[in-house]
PDB file of N, CA and C in Angstrom:
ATOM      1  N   UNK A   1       6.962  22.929  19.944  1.00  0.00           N
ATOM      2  CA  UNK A   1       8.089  22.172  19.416  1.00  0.00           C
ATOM      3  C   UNK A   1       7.633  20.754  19.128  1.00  0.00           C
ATOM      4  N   UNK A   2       8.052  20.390  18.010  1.00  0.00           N
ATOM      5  CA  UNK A   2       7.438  19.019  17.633  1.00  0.00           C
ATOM      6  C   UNK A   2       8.596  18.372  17.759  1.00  0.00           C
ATOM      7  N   UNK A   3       7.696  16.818  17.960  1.00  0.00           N
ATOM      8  CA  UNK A   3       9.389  15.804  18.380  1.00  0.00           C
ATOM      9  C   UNK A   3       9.620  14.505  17.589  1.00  0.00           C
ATOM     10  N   UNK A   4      10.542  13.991  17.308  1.00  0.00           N
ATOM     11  CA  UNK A   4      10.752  12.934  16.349  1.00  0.00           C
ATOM     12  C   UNK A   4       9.981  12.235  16.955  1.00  0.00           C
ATOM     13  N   UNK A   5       9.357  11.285  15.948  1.00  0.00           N
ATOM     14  CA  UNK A   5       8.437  10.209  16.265  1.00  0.00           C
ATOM     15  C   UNK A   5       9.494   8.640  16.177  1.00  0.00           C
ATOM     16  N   UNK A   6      10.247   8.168  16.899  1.00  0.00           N
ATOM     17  CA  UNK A   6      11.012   6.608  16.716  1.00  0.00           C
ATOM     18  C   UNK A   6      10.196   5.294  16.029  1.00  0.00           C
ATOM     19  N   UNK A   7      10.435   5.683  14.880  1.00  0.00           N
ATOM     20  CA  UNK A   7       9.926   3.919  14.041  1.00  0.00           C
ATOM     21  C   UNK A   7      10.421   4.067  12.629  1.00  0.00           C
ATOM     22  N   UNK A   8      10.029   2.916  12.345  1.00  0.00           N
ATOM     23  CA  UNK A   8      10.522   2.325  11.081  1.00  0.00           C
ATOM     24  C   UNK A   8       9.524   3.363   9.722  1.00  0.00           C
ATOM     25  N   UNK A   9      10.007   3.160   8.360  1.00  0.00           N
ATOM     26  CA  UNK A   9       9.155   3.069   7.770  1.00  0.00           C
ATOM     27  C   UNK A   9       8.258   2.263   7.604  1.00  0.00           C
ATOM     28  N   UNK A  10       7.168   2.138   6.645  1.00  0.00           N
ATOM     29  CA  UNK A  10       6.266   1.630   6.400  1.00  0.00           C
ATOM     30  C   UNK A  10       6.338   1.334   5.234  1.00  0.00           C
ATOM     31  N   UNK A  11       6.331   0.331   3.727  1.00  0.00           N
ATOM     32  CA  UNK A  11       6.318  -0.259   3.107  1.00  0.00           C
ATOM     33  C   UNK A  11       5.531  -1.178   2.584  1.00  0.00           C
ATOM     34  N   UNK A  12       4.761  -0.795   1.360  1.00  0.00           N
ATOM     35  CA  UNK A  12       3.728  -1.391   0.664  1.00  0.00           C
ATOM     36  C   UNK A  12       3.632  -1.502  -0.430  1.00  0.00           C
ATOM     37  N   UNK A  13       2.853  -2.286  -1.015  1.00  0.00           N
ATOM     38  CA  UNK A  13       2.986  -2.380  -3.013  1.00  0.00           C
ATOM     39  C   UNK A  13       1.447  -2.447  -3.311  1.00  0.00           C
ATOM     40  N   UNK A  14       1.226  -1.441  -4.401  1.00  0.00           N
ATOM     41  CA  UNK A  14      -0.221  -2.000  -4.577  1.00  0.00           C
ATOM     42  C   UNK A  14      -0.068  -1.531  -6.227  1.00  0.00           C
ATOM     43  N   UNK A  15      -0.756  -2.611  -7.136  1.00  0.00           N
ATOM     44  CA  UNK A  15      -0.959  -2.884  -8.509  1.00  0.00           C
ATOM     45  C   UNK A  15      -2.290  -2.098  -8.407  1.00  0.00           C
ATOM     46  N   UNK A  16      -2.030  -1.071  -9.739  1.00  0.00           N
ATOM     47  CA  UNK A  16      -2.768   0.493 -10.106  1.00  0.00           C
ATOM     48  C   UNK A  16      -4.267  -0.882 -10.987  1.00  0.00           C
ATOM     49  N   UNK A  17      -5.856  -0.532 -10.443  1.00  0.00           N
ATOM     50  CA  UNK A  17      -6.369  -1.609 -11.136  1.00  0.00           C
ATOM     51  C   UNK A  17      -7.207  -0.487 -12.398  1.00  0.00           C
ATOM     52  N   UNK A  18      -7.751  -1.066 -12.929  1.00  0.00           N
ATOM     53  CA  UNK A  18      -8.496  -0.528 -14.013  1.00  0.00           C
ATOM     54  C   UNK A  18      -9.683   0.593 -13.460  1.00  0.00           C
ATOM     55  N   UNK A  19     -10.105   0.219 -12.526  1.00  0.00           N
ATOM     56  CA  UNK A  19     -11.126   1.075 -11.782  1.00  0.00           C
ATOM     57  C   UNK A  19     -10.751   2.295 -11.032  1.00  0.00           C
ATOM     58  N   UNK A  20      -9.019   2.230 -11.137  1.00  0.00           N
ATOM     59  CA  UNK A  20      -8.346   3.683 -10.439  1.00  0.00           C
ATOM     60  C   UNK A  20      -7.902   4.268 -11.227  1.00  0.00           C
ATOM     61  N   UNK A  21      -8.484   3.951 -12.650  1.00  0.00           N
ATOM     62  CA  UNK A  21      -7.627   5.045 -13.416  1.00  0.00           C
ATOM     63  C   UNK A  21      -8.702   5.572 -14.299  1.00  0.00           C
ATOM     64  N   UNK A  22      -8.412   6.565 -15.035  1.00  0.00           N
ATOM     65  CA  UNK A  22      -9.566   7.752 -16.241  1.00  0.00           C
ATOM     66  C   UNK A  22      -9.520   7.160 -17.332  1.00  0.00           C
ATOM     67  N   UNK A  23     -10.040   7.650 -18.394  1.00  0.00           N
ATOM     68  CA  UNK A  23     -10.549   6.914 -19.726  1.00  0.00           C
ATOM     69  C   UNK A  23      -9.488   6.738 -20.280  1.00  0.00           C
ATOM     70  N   UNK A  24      -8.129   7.411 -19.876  1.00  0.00           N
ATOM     71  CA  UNK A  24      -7.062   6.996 -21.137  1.00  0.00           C
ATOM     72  C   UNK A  24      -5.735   6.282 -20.361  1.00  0.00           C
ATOM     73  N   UNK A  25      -6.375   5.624 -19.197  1.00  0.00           N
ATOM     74  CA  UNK A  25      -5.372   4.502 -18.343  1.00  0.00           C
ATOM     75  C   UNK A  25      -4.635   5.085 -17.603  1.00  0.00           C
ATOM     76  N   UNK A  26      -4.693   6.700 -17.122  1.00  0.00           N
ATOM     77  CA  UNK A  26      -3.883   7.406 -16.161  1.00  0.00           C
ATOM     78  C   UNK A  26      -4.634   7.038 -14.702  1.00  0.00           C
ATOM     79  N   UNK A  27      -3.811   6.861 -13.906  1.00  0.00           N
ATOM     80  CA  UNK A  27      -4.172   6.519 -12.519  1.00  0.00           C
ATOM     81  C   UNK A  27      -4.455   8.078 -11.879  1.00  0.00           C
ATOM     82  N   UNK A  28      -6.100   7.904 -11.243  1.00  0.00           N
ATOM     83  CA  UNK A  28      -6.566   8.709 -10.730  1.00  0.00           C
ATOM     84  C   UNK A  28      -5.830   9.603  -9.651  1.00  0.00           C
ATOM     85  N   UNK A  29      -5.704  10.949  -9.214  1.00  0.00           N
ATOM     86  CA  UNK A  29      -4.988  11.945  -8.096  1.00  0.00           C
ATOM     87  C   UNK A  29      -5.676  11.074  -7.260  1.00  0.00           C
ATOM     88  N   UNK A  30      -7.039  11.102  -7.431  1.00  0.00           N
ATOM     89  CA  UNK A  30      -8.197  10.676  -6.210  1.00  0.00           C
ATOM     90  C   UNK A  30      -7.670   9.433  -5.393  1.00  0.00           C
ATOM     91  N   UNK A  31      -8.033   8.524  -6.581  1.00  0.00           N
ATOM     92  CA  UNK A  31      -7.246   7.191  -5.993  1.00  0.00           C
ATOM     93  C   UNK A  31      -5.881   7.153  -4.792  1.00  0.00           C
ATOM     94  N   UNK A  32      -4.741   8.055  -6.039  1.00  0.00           N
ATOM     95  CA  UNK A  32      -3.301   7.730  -4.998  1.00  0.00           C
ATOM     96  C   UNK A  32      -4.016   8.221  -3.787  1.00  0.00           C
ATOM     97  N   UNK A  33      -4.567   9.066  -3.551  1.00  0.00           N
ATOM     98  CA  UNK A  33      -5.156   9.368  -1.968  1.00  0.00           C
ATOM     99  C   UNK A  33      -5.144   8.150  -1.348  1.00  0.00           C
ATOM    100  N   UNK A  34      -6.439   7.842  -1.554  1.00  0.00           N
ATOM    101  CA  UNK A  34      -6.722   6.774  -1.192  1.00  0.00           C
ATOM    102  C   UNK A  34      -5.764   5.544  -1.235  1.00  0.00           C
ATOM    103  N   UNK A  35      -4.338   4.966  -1.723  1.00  0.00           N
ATOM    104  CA  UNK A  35      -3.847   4.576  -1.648  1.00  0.00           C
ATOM    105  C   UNK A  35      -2.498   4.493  -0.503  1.00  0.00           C
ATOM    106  N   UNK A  36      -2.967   6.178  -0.868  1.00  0.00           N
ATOM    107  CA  UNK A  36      -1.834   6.915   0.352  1.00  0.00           C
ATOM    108  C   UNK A  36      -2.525   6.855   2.020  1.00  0.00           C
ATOM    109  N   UNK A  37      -3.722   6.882   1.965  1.00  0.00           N
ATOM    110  CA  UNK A  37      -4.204   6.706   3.449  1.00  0.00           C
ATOM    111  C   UNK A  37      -4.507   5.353   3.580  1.00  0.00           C
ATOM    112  N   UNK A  38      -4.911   4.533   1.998  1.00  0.00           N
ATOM    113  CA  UNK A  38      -4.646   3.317   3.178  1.00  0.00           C
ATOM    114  C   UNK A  38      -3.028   2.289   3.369  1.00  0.00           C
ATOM    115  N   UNK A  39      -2.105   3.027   2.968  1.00  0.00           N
ATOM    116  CA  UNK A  39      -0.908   3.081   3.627  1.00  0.00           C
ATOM    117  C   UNK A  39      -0.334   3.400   4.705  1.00  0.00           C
ATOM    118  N   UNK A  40      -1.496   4.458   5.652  1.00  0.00           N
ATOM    119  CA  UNK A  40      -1.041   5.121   6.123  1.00  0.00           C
ATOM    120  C   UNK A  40      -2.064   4.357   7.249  1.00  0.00           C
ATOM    121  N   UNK A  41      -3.095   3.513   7.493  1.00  0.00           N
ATOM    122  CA  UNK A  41      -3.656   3.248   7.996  1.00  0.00           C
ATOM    123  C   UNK A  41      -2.793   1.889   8.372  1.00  0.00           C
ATOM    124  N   UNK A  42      -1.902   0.740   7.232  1.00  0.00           N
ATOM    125  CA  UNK A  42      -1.567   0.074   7.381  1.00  0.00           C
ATOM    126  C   UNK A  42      -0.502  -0.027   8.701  1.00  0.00           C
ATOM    127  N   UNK A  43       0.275   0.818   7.933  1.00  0.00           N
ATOM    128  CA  UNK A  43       1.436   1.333   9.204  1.00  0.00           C
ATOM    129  C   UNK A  43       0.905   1.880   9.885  1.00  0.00           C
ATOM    130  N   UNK A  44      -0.336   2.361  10.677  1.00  0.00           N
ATOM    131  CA  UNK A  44      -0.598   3.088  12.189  1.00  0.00           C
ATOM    132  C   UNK A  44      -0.876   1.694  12.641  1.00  0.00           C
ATOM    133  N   UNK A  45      -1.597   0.825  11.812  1.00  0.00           N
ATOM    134  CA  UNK A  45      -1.756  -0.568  12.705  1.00  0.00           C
ATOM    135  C   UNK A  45      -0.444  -1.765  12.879  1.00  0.00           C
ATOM    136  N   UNK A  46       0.730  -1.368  12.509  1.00  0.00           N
ATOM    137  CA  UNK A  46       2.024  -2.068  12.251  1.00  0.00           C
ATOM    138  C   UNK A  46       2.593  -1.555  13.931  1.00  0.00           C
ATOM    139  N   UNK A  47       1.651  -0.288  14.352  1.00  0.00           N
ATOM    140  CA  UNK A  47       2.742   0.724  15.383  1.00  0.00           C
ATOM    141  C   UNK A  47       1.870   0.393  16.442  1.00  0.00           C
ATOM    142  N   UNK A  48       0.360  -0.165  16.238  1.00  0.00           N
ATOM    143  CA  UNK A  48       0.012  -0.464  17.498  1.00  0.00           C
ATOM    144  C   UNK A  48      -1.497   1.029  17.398  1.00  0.00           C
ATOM    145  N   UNK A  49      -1.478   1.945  16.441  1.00  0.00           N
ATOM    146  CA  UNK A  49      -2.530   3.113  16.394  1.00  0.00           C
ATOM    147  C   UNK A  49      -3.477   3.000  15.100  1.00  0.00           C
ATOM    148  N   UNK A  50      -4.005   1.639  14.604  1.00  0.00           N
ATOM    149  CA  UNK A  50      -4.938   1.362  14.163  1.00  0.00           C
ATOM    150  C   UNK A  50      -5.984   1.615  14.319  1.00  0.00           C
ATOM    151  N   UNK A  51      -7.202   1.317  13.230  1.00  0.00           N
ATOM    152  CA  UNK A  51      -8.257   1.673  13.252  1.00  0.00           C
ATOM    153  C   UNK A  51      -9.016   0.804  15.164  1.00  0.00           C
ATOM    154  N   UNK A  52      -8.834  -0.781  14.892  1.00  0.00           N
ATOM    155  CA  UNK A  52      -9.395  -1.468  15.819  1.00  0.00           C
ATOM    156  C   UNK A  52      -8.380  -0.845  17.351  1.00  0.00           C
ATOM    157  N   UNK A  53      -7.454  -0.788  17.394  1.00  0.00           N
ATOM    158  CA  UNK A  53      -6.840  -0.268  18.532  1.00  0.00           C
ATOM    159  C   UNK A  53      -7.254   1.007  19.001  1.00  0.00           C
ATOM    160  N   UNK A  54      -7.395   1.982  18.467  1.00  0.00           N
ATOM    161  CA  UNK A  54      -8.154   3.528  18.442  1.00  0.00           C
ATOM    162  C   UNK A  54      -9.672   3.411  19.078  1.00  0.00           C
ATOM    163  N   UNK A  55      -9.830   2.757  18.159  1.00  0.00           N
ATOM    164  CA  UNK A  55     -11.305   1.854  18.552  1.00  0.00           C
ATOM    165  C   UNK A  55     -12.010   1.587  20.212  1.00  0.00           C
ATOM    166  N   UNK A  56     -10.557   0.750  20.775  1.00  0.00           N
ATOM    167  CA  UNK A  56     -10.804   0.321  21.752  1.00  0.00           C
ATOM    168  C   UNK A  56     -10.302   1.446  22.955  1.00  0.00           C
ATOM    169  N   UNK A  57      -9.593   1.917  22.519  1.00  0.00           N
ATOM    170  CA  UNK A  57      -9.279   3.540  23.669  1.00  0.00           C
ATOM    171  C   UNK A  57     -10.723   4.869  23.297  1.00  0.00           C
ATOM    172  N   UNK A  58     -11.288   4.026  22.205  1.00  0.00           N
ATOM    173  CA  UNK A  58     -12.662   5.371  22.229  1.00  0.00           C
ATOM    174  C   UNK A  58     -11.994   6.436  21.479  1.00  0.00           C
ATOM    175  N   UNK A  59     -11.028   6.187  20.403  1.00  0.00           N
ATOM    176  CA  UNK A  59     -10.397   8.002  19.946  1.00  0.00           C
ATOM    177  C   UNK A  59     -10.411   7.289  18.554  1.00  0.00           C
ATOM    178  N   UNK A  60      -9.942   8.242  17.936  1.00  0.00           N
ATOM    179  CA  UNK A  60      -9.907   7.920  16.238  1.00  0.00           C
ATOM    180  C   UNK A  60      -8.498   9.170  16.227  1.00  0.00           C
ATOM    181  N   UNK A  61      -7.873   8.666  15.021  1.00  0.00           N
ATOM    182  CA  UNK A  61      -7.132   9.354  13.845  1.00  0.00           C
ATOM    183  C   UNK A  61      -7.625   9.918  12.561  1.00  0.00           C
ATOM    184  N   UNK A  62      -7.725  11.380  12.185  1.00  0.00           N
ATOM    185  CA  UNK A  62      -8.386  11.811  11.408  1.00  0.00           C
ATOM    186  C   UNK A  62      -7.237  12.267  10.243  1.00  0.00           C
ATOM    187  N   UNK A  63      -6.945  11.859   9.171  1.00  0.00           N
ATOM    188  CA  UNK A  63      -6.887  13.001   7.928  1.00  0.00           C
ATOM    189  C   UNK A  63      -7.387  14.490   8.024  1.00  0.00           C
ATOM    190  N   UNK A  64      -6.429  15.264   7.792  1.00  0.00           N
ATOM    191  CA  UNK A  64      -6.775  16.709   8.364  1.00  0.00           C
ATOM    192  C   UNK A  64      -6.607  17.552   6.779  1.00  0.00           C
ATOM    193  N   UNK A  65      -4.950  17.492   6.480  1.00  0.00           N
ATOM    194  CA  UNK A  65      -4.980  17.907   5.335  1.00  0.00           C
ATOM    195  C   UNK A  65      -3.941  16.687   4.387  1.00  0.00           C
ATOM    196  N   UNK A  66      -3.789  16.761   3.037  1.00  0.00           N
ATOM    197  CA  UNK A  66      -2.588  16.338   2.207  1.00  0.00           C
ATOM    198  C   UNK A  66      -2.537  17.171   1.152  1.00  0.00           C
ATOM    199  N   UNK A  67      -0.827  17.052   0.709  1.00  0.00           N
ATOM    200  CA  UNK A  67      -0.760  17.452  -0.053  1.00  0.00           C
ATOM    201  C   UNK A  67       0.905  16.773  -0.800  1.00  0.00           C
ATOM    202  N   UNK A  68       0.315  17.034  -2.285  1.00  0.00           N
ATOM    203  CA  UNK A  68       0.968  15.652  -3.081  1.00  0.00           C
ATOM    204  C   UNK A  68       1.904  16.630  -4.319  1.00  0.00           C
ATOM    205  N   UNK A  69       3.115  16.267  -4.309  1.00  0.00           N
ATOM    206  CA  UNK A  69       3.490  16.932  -6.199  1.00  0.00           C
ATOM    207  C   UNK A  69       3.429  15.248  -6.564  1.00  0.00           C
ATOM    208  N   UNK A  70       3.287  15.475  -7.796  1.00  0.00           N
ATOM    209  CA  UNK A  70       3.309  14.048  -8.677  1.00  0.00           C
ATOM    210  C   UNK A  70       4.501  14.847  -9.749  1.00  0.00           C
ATOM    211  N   UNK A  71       5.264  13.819 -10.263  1.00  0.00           N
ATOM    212  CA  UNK A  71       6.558  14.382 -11.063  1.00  0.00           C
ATOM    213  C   UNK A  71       6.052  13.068 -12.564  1.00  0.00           C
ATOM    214  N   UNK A  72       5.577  11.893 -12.544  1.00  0.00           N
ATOM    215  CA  UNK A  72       4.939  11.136 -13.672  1.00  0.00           C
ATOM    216  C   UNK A  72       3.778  10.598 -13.319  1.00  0.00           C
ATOM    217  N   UNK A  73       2.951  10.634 -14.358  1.00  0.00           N
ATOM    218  CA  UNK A  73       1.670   9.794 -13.992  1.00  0.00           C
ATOM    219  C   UNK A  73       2.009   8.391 -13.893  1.00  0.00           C
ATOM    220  N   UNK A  74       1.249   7.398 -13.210  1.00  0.00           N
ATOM    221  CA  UNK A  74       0.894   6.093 -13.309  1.00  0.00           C
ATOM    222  C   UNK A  74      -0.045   5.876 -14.244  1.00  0.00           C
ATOM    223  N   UNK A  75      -0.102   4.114 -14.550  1.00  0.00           N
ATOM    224  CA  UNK A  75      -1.367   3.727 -15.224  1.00  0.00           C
ATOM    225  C   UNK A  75      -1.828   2.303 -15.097  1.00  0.00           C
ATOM    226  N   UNK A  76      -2.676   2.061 -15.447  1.00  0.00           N
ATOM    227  CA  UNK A  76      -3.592   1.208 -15.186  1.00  0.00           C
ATOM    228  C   UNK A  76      -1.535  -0.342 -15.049  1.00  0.00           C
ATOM    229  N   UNK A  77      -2.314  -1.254 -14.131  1.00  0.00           N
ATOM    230  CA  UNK A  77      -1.050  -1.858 -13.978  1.00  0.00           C
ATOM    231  C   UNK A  77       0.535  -1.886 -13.694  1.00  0.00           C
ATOM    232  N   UNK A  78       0.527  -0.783 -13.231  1.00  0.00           N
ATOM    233  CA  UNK A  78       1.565  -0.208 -13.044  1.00  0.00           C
ATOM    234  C   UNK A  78       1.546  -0.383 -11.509  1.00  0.00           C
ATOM    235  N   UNK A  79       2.818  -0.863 -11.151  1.00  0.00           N
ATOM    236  CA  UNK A  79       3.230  -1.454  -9.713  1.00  0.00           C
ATOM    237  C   UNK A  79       3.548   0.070  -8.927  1.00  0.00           C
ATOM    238  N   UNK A  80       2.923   0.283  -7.949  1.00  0.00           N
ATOM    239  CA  UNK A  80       3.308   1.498  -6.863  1.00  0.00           C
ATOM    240  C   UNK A  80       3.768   1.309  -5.862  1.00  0.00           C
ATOM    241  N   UNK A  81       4.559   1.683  -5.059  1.00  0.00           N
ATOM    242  CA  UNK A  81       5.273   1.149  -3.824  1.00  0.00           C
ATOM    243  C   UNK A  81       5.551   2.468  -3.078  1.00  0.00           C
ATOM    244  N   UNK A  82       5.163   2.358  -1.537  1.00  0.00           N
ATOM    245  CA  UNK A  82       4.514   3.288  -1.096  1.00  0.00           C
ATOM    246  C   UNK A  82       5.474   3.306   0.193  1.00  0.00           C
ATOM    247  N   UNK A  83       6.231   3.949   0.383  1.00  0.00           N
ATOM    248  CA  UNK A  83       6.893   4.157   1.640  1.00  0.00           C
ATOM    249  C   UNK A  83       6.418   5.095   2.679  1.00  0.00           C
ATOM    250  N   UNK A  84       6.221   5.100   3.993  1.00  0.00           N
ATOM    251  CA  UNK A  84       4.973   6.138   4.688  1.00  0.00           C
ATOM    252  C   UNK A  84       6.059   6.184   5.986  1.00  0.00           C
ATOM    253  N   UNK A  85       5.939   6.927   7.248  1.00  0.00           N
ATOM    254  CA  UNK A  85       6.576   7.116   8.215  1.00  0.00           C
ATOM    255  C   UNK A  85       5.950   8.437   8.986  1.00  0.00           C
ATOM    256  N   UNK A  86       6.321   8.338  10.134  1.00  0.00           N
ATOM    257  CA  UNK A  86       5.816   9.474  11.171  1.00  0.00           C
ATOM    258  C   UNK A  86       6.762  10.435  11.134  1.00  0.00           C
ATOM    259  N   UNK A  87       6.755  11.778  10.535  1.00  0.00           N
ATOM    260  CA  UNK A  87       7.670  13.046  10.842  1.00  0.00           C
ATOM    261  C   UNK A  87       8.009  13.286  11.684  1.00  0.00           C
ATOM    262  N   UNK A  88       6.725  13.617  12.814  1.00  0.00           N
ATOM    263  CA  UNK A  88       7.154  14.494  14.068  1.00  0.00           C
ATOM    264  C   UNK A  88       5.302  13.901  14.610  1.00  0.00           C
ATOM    265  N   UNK A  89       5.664  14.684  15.972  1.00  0.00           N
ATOM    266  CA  UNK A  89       4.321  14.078  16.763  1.00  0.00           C
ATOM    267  C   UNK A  89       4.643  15.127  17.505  1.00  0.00           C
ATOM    268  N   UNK A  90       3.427  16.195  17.774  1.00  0.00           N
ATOM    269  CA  UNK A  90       3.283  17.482  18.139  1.00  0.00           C
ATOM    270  C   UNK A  90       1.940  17.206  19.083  1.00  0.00           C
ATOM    271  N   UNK A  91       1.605  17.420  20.472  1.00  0.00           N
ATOM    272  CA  UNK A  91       0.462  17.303  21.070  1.00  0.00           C
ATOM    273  C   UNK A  91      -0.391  16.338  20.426  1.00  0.00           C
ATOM    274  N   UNK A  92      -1.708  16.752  20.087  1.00  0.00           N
ATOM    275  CA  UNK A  92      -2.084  15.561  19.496  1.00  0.00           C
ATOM    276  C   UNK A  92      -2.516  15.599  18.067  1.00  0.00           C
ATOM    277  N   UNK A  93      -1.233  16.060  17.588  1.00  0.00           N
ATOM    278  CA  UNK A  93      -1.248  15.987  16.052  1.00  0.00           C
ATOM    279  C   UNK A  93       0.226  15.197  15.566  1.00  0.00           C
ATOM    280  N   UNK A  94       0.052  14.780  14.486  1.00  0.00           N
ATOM    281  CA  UNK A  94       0.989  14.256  13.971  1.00  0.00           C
ATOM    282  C   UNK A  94       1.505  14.184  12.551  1.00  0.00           C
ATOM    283  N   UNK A  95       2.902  14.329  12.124  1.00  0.00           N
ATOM    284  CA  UNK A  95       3.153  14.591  10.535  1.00  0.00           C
ATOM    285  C   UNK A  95       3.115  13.268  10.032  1.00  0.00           C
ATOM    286  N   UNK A  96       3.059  12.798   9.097  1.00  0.00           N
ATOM    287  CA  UNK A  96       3.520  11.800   8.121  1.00  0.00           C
ATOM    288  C   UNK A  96       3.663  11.816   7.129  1.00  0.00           C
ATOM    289  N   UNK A  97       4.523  11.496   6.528  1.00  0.00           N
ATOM    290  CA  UNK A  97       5.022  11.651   4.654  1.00  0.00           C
ATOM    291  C   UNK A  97       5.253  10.762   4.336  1.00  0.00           C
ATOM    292  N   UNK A  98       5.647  10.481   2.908  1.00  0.00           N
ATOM    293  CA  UNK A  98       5.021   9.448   2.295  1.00  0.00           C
ATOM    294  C   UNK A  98       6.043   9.627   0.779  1.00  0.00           C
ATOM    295  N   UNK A  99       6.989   8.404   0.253  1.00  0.00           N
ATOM    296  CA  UNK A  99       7.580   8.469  -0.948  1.00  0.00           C
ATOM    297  C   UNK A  99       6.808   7.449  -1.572  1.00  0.00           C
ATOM    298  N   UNK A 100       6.219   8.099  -3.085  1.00  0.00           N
ATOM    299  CA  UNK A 100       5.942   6.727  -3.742  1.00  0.00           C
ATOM    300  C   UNK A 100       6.866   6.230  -4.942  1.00  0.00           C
ATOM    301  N   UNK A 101       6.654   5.050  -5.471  1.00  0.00           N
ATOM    302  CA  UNK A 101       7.629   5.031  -6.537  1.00  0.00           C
ATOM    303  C   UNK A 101       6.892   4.085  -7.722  1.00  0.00           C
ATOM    304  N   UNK A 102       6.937   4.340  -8.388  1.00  0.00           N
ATOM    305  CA  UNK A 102       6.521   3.592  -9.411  1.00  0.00           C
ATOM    306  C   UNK A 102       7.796   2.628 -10.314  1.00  0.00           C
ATOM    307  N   UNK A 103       6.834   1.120 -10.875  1.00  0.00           N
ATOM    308  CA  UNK A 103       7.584   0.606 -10.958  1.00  0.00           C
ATOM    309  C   UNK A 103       9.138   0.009 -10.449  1.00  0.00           C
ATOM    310  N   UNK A 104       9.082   0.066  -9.005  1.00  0.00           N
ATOM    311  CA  UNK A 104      10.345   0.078  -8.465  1.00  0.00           C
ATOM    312  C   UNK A 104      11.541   1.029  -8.818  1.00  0.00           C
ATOM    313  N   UNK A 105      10.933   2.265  -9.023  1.00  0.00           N
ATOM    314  CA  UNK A 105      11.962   3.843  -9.377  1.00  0.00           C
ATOM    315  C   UNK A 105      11.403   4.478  -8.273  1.00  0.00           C
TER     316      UNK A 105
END
C-alpha cells in the first residue's frame, strides 16, 4: 500500500534554448527529460532529499522509469513551466508527476 506523500508542489520556469531543440526549432523529447528531472531534483532539494543532502546520509535517488504524452510541441524560446510533486511514497520507492505548460497554458 502506498501512502500520500504531504508537500507542496514544486514550480519552475525554464526558457526552451536553441541547443534543446532539432533543426526545425522543435524542442527536443530528450531535453524535456532532462528538464523534467532537473525539476525534479530542484524540488527533492526544496523537501530537504537533494542531491548534497542524500550525499551526506551516503544514499542517492535514482530515476528508474518515465513516461511522458506530449499533446503540442515546444520551440526554441518558448517559456515552459513545470509543476512536479510526490504521488505516493511506497518503501523505498517513490511516485512523482509532473504538469508542464507551455507558454503559461
Amino acid at each position: 500500500m502506498s501512502a500520500p506523500f504531504k508537500s507542496g508542489p514544486g514550480n519552475f520556469t525554464f526558457t526552451l534554448q536553441p541547443l534543446q531543440a532539432d533543426f526545425q526549432g522543435r524542442f527536443s523529447p530528450v531535453h524535456l527529460c532532462d528538464v523534467l528531472l532537473e525539476s525534479a531534483m530542484l524540488h527533492a532539494a526544496s523537501l530537504g532529499f537533494g542531491f548534497d543532502d542524500k550525499r551526506q546520509a551516503q544514499s542517492a535517488w535514482v530515476l528508474t522509469r518515465m513516461a511522458m504524452r506530449m499533446k503540442e510541441d515546444a520551440f526554441v524560446h518558448d517559456e515552459i513551466g513545470v509543476e512536479t510533486w510526490v504521488d505516493s511514497v511506497k518503501s523505498s520507492f517513490s511516485t512523482g508527476k509532473f504538469n508542464v505548460f507551455k507558454n503559461g497554458k
